[in-house]
PDB file of N, CA and C in Angstrom:
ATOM      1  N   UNK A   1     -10.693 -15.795-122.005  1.00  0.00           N
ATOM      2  CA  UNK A   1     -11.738 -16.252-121.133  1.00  0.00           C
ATOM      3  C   UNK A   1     -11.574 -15.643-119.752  1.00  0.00           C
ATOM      4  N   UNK A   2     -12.608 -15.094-119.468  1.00  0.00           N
ATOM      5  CA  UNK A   2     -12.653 -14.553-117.619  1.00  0.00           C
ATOM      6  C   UNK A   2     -13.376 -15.759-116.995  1.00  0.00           C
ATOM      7  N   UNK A   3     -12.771 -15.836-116.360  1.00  0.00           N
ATOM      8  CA  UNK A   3     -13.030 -16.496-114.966  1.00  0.00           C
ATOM      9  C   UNK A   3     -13.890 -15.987-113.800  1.00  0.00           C
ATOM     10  N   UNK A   4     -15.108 -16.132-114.134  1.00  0.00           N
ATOM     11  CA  UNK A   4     -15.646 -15.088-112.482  1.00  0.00           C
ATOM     12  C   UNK A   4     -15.227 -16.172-111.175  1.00  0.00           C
ATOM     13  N   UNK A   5     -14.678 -14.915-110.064  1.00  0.00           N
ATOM     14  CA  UNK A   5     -14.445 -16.043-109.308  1.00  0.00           C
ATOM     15  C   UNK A   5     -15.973 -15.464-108.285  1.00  0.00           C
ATOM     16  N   UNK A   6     -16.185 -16.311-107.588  1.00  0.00           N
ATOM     17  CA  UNK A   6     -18.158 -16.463-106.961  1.00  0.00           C
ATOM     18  C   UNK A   6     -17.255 -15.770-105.242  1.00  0.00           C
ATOM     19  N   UNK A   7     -18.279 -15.295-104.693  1.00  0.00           N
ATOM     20  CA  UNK A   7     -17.559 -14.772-103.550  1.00  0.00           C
ATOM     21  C   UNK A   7     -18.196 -15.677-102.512  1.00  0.00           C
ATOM     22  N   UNK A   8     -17.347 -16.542-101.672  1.00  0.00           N
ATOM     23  CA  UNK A   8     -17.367 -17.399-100.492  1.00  0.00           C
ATOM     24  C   UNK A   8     -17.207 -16.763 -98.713  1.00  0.00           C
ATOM     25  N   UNK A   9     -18.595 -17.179 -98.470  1.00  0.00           N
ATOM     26  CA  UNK A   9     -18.173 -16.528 -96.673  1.00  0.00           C
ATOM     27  C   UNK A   9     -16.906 -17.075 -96.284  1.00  0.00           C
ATOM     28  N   UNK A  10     -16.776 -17.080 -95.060  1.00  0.00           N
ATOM     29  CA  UNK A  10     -15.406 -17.241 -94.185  1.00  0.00           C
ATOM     30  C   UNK A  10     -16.002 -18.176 -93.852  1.00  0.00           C
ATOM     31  N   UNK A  11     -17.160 -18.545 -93.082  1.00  0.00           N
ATOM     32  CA  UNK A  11     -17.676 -19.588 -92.385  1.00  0.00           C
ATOM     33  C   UNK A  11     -17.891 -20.665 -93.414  1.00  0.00           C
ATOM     34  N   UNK A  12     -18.577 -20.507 -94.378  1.00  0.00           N
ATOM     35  CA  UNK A  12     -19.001 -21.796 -95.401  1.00  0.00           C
ATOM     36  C   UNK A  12     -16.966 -22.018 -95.941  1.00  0.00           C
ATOM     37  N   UNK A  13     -16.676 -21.446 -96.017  1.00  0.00           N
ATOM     38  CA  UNK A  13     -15.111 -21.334 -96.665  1.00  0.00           C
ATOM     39  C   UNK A  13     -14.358 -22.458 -95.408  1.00  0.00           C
ATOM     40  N   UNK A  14     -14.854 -22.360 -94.443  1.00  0.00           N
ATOM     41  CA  UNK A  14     -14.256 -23.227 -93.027  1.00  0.00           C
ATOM     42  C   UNK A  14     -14.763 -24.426 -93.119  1.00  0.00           C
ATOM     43  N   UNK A  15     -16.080 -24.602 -93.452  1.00  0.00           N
ATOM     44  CA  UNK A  15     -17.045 -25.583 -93.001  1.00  0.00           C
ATOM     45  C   UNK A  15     -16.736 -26.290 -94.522  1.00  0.00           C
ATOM     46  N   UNK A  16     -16.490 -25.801 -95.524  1.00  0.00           N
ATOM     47  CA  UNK A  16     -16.316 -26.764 -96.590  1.00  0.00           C
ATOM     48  C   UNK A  16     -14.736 -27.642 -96.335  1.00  0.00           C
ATOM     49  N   UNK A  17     -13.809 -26.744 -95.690  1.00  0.00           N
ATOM     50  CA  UNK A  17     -12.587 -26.988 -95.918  1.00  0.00           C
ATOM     51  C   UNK A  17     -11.619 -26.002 -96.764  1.00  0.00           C
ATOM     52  N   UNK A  18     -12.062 -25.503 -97.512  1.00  0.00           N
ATOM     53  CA  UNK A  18     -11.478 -24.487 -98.535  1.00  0.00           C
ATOM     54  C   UNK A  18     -10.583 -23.637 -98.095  1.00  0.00           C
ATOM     55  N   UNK A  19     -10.327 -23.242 -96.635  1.00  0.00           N
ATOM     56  CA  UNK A  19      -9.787 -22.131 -96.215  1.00  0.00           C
ATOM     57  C   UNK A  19      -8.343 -23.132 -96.045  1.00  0.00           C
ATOM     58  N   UNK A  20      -7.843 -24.350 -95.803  1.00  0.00           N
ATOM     59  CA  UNK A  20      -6.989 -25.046 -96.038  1.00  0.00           C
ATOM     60  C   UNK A  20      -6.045 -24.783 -97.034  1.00  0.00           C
ATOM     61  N   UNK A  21      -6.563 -24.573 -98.534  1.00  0.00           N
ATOM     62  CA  UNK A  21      -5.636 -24.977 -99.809  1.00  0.00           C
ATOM     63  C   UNK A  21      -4.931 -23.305 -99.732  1.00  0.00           C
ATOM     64  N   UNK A  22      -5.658 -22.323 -99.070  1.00  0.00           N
ATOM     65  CA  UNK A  22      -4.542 -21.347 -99.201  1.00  0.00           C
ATOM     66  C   UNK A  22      -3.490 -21.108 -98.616  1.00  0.00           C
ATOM     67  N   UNK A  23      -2.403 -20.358 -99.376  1.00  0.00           N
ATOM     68  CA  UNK A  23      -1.202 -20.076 -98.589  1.00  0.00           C
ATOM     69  C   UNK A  23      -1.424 -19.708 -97.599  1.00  0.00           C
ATOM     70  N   UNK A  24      -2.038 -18.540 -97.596  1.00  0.00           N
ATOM     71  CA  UNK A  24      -2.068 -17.578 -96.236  1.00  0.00           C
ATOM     72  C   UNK A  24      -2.747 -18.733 -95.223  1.00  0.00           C
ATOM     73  N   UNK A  25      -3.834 -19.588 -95.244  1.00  0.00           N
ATOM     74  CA  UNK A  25      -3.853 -20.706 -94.304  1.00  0.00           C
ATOM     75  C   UNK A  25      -2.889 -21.599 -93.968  1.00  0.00           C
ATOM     76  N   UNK A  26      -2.440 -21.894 -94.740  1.00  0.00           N
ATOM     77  CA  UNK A  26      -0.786 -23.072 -94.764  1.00  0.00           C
ATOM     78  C   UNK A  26      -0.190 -22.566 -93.687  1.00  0.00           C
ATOM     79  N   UNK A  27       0.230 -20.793 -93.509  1.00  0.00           N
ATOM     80  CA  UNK A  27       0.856 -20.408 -92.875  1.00  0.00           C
ATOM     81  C   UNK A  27       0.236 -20.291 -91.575  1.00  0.00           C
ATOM     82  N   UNK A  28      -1.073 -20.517 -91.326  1.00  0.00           N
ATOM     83  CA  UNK A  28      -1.556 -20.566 -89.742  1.00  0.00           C
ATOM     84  C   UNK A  28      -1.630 -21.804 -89.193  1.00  0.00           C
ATOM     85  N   UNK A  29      -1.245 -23.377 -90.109  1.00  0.00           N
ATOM     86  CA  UNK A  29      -1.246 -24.016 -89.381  1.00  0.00           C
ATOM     87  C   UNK A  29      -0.742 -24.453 -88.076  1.00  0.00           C
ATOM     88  N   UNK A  30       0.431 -24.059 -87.666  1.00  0.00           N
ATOM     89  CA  UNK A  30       1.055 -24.654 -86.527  1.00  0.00           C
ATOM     90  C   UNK A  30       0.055 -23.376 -85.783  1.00  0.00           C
ATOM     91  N   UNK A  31      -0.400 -22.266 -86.039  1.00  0.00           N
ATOM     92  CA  UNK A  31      -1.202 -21.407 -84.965  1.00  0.00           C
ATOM     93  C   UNK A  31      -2.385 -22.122 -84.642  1.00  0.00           C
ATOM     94  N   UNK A  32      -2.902 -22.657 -85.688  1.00  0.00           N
ATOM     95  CA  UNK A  32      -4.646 -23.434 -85.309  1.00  0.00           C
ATOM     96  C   UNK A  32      -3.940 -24.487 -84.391  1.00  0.00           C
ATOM     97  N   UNK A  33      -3.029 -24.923 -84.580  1.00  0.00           N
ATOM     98  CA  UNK A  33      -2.470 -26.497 -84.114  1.00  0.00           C
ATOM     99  C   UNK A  33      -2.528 -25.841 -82.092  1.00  0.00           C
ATOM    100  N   UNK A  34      -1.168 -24.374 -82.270  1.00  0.00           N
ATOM    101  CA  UNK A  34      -0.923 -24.197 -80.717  1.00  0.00           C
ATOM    102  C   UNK A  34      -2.784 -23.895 -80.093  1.00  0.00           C
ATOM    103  N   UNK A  35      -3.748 -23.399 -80.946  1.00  0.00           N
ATOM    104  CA  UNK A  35      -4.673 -22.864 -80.258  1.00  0.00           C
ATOM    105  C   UNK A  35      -5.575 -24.366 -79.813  1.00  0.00           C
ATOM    106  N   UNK A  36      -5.844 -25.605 -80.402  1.00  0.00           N
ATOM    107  CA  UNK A  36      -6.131 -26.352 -80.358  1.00  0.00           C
ATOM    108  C   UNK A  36      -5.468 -27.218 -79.300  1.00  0.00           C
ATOM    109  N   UNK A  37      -4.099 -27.137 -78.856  1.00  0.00           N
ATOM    110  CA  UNK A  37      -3.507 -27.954 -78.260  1.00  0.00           C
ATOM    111  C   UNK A  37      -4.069 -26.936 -76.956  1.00  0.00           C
ATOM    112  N   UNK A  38      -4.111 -25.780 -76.713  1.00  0.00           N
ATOM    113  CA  UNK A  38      -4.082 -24.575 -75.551  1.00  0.00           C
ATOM    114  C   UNK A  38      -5.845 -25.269 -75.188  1.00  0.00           C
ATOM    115  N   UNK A  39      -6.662 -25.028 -76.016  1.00  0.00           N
ATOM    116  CA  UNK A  39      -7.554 -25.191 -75.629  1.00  0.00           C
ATOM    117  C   UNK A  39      -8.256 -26.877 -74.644  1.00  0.00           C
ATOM    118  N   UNK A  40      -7.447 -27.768 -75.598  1.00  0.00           N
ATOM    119  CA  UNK A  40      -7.247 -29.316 -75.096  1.00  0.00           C
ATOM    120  C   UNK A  40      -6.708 -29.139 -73.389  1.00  0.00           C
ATOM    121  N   UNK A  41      -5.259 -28.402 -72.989  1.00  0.00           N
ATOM    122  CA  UNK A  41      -4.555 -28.126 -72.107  1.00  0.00           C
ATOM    123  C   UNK A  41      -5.923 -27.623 -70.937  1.00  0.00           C
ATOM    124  N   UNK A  42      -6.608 -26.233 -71.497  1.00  0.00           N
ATOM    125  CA  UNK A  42      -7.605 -25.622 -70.502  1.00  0.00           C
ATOM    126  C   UNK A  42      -8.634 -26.561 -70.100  1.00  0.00           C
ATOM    127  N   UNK A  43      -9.007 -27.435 -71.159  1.00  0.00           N
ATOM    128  CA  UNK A  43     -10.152 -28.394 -70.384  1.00  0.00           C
ATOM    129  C   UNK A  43      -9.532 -29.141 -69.320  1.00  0.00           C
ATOM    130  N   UNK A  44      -8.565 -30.184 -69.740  1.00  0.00           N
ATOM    131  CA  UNK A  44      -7.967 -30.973 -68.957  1.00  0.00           C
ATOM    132  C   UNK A  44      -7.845 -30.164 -67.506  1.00  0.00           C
ATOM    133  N   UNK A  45      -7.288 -28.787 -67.506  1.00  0.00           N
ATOM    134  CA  UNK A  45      -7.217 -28.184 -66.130  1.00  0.00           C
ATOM    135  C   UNK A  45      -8.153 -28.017 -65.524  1.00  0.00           C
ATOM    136  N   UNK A  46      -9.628 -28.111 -66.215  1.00  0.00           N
ATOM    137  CA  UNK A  46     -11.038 -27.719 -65.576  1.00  0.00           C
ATOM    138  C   UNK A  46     -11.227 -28.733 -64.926  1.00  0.00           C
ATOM    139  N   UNK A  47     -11.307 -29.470 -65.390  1.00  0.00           N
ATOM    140  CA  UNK A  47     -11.243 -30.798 -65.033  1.00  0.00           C
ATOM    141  C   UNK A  47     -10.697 -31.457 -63.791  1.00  0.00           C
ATOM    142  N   UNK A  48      -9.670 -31.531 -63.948  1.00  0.00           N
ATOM    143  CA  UNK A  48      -8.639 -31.628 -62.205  1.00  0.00           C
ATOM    144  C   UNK A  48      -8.854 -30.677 -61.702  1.00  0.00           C
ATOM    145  N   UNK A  49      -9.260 -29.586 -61.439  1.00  0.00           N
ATOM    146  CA  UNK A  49      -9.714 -28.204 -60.617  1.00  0.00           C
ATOM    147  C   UNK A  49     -11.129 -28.952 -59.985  1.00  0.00           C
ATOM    148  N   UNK A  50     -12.033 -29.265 -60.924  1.00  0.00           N
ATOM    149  CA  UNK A  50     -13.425 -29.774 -60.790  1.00  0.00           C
ATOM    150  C   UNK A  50     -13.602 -31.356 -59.852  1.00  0.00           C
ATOM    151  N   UNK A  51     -12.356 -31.945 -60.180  1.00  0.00           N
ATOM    152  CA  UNK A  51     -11.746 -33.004 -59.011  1.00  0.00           C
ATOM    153  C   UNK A  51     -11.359 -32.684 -57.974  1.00  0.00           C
ATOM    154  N   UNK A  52     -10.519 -31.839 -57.961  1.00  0.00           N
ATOM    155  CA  UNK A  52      -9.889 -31.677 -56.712  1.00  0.00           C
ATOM    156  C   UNK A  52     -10.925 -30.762 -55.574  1.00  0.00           C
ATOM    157  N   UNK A  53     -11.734 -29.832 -56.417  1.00  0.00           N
ATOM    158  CA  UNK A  53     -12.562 -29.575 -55.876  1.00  0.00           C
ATOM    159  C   UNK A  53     -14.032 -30.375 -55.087  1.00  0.00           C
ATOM    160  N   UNK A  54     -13.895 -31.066 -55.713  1.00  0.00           N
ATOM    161  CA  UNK A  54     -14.885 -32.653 -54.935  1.00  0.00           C
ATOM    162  C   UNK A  54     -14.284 -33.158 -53.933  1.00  0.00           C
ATOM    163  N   UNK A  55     -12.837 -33.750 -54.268  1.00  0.00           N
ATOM    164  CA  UNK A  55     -11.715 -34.263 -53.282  1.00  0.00           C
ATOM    165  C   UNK A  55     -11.922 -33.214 -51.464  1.00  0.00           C
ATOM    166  N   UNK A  56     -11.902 -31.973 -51.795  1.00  0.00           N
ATOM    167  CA  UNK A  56     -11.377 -30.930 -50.929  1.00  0.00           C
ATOM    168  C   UNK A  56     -13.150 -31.221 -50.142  1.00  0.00           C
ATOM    169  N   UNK A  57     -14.061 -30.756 -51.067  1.00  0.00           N
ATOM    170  CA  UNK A  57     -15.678 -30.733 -49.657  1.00  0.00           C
ATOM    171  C   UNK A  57     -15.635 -31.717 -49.108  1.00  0.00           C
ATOM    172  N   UNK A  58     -15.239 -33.361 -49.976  1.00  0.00           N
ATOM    173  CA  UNK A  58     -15.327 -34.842 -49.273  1.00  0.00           C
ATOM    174  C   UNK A  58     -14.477 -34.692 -48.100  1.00  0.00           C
ATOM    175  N   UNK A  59     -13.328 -34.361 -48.029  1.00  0.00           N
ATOM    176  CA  UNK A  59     -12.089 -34.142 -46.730  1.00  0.00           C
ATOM    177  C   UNK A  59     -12.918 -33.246 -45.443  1.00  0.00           C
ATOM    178  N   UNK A  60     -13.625 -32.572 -46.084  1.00  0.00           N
ATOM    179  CA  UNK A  60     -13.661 -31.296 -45.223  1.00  0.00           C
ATOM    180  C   UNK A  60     -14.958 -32.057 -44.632  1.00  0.00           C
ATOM    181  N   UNK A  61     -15.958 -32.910 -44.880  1.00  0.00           N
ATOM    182  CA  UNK A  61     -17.323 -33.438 -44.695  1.00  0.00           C
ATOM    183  C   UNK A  61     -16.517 -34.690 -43.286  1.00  0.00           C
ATOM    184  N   UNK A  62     -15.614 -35.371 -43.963  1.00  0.00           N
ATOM    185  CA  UNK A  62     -15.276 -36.204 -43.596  1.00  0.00           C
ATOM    186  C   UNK A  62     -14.094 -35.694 -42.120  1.00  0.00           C
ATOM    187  N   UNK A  63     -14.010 -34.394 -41.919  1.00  0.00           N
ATOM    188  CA  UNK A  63     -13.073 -33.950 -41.021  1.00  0.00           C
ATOM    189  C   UNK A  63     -14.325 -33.314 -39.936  1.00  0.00           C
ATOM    190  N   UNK A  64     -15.675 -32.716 -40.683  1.00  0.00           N
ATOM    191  CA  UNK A  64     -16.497 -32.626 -39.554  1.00  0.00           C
ATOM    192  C   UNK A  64     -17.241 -33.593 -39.143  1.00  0.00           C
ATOM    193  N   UNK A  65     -17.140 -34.962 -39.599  1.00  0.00           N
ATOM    194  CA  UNK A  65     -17.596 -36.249 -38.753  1.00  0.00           C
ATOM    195  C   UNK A  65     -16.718 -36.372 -37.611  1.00  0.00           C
ATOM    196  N   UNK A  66     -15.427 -36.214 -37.963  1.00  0.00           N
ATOM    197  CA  UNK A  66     -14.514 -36.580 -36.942  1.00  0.00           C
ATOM    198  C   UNK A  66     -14.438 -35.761 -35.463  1.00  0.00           C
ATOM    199  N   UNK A  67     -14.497 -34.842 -36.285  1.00  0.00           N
ATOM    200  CA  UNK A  67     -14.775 -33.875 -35.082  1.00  0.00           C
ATOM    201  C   UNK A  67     -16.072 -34.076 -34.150  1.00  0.00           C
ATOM    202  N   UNK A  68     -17.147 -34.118 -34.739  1.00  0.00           N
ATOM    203  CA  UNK A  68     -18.713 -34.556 -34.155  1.00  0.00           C
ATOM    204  C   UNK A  68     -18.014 -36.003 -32.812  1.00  0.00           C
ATOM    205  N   UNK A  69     -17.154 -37.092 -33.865  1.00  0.00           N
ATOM    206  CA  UNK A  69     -17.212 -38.384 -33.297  1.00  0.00           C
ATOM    207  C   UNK A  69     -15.913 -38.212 -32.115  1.00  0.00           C
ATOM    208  N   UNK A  70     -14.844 -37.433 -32.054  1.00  0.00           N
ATOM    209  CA  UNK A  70     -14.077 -36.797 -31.344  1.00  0.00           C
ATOM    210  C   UNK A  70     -15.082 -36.015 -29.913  1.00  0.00           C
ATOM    211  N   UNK A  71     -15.767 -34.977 -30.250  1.00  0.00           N
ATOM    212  CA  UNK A  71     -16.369 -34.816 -29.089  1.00  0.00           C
ATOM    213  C   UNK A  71     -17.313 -34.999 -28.095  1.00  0.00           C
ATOM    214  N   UNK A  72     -18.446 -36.493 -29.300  1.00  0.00           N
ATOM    215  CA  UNK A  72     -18.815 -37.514 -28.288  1.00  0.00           C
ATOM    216  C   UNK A  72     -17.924 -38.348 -27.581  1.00  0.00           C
ATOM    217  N   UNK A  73     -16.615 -38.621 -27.916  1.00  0.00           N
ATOM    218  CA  UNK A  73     -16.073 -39.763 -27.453  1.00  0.00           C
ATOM    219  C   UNK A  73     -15.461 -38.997 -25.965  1.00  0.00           C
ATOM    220  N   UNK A  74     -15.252 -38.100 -25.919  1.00  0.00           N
ATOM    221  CA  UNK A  74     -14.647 -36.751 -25.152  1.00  0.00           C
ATOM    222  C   UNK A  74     -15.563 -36.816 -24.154  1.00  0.00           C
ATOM    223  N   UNK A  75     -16.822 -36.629 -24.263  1.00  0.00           N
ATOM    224  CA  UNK A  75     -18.137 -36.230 -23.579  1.00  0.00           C
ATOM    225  C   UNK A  75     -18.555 -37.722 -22.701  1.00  0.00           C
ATOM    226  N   UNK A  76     -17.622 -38.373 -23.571  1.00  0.00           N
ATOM    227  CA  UNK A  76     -18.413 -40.054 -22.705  1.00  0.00           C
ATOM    228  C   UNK A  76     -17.022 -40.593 -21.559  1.00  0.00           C
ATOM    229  N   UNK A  77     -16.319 -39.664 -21.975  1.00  0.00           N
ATOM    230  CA  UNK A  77     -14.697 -40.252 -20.866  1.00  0.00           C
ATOM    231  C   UNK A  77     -14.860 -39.289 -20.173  1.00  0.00           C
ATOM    232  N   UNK A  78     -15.395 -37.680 -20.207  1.00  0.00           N
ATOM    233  CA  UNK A  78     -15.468 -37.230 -19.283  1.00  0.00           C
ATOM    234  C   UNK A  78     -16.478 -37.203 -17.737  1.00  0.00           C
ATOM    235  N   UNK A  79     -17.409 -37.864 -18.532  1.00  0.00           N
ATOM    236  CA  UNK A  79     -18.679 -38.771 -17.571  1.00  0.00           C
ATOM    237  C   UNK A  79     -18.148 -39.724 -17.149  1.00  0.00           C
ATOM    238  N   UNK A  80     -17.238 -40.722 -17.010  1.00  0.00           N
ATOM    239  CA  UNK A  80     -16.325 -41.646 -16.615  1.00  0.00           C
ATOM    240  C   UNK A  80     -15.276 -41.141 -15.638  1.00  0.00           C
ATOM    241  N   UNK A  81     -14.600 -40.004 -15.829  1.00  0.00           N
ATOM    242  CA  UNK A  81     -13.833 -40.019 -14.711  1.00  0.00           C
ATOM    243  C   UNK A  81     -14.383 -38.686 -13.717  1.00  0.00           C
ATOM    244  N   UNK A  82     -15.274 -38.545 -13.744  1.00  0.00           N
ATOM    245  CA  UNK A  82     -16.310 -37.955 -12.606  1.00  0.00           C
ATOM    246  C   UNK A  82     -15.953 -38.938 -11.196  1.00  0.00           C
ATOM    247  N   UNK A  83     -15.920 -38.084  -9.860  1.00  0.00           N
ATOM    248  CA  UNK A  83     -15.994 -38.759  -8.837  1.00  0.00           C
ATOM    249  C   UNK A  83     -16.907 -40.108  -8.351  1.00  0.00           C
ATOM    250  N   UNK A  84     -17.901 -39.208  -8.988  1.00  0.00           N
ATOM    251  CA  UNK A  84     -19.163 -40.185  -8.485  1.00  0.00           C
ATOM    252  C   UNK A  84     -18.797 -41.769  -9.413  1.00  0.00           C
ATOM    253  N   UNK A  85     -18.810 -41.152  -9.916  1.00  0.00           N
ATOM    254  CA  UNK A  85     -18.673 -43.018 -10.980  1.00  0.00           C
ATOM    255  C   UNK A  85     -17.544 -43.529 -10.373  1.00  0.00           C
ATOM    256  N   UNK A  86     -16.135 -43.069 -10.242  1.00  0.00           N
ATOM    257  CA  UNK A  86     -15.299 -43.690  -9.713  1.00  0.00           C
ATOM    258  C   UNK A  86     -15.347 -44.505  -8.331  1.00  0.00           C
ATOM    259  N   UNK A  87     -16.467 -43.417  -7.393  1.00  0.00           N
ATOM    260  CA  UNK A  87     -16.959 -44.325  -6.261  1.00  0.00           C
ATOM    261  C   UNK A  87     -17.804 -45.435  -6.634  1.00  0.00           C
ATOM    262  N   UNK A  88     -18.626 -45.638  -7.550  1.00  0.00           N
ATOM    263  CA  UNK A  88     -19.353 -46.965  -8.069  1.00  0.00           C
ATOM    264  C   UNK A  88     -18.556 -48.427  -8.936  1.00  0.00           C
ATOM    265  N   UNK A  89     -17.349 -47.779  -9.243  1.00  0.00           N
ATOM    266  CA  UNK A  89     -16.438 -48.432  -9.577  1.00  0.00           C
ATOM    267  C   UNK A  89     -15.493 -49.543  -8.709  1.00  0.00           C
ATOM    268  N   UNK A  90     -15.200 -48.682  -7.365  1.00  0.00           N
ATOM    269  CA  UNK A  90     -14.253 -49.263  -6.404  1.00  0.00           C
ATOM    270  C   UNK A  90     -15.460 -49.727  -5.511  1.00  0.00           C
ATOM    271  N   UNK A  91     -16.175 -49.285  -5.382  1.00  0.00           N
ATOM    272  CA  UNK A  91     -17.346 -49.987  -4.412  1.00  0.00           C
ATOM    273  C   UNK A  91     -16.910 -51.425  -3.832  1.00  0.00           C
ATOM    274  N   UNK A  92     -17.098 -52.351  -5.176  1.00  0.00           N
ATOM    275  CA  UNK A  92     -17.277 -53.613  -4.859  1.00  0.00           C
ATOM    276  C   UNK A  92     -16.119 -54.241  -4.430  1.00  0.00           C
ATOM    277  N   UNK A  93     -14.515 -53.099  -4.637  1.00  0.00           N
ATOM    278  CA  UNK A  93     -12.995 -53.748  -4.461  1.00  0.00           C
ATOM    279  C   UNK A  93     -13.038 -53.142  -2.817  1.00  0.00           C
ATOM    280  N   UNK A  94     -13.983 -52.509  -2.233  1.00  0.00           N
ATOM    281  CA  UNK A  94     -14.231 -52.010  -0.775  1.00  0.00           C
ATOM    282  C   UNK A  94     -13.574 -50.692  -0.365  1.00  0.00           C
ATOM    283  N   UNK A  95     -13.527 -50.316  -1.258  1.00  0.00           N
ATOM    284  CA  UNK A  95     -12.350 -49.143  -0.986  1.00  0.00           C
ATOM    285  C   UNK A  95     -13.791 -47.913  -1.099  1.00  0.00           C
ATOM    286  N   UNK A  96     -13.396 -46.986  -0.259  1.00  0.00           N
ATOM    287  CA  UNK A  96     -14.556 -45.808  -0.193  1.00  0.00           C
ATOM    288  C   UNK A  96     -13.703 -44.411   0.234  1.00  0.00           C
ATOM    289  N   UNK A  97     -14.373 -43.475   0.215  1.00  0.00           N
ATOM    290  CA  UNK A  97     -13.751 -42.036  -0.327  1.00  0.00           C
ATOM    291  C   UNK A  97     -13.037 -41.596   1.085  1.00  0.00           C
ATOM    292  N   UNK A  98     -12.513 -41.188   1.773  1.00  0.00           N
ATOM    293  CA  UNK A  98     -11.628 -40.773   2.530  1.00  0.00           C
ATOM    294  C   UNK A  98     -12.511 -39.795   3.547  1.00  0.00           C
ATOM    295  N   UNK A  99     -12.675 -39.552   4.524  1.00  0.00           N
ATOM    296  CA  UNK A  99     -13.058 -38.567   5.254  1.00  0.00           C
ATOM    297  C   UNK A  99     -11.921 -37.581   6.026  1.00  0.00           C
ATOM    298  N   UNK A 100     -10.614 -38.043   5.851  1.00  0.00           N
ATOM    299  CA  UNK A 100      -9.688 -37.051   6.852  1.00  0.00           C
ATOM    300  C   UNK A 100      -9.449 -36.336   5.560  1.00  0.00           C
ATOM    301  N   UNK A 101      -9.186 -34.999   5.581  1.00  0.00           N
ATOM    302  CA  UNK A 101      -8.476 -34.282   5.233  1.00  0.00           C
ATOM    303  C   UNK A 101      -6.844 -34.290   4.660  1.00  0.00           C
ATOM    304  N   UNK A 102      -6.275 -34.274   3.419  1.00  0.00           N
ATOM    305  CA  UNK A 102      -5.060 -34.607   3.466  1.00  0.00           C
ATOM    306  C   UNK A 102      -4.211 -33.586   4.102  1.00  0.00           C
ATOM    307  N   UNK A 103      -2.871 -34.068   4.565  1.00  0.00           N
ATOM    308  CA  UNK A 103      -2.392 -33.468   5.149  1.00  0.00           C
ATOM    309  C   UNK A 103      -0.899 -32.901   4.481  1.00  0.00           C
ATOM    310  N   UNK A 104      -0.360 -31.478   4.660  1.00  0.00           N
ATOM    311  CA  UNK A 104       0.458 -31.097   3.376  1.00  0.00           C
ATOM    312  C   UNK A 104       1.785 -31.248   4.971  1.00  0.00           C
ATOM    313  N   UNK A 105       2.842 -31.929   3.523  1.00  0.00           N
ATOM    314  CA  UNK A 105       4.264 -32.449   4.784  1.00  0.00           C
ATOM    315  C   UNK A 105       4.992 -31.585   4.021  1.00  0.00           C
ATOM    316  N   UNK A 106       5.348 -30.944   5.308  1.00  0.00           N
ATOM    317  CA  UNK A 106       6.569 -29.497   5.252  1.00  0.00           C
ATOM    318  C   UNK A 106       8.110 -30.305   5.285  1.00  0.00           C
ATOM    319  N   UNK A 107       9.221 -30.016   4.505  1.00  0.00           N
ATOM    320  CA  UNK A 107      10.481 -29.961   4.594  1.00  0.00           C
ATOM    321  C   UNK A 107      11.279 -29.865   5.845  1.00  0.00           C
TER     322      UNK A 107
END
C-alpha cells in the first residue's frame, strides 16, 4: 500500500498546529520560546519609554509654569523695592528722604 502523503503550506501547517509533532520543530522549541519571551521584553520597553516619555513633557510643562510664576513674582518685588514706594511706605512712620548729601569719612 502507498501512502500519498497531500502537500501542506507552512502557514496552514502553523495555523493547524501540525508544525509541532515534528522533530525538526521539537528542536526549535526553546528558539520560538527565546523569540517570544524577546518580543514580550521589547513591548514592555515601549512601553516605559512611552511613560517616561509623558513623565519628561509633564516636568518640562510644569518647569515652564514655574518659571512664568518665578518671574511674575520677581517683577512684583521689584516694583516694591523701588524708591518711590519705599517713600509711601515710611511716610506715615514720618521719616522722609534726606536732602544732604552723604558724606564719605576718610581714615
Amino acid at each position: 500500500m502507498t501512502i500519498k502523503q497531500r502537500h501542506i503550506s507552512p502557514f496552514s501547517s502553523i495555523l493547524k498546529g501540525e508544525f509541532i509533532t515534528n522533530q525538526i520543530s521539537r528542536d526549535l522549541i526553546p528558539f520560538f520560546v527565546l523569540i517570544v519571551f524577546l518580543s514580550l521584553l521589547n513591548i514592555k520597553s515601549s512601553f516605559n519609554a512611552e511613560r517616561l516619555l509623558k513623565k519628561s513633557i509633564n516636568l518640562e510643562r510644569e518647569v515652564a509654569d514655574l518659571r512664568l510664576t518665578y518671574i511674575t513674582s520677581k517683577s512684583d518685588l521689584m516694583i516694591l523695592y523701588r524708591r518711590s514706594n519705599f517713600e509711601k511706605f515710611v511716610k506715615d512712620l514720618g521719616l522722609k528722604t534726606s536732602t544732604i548729601p552723604p558724606e564719605i569719612i576718610e581714615r
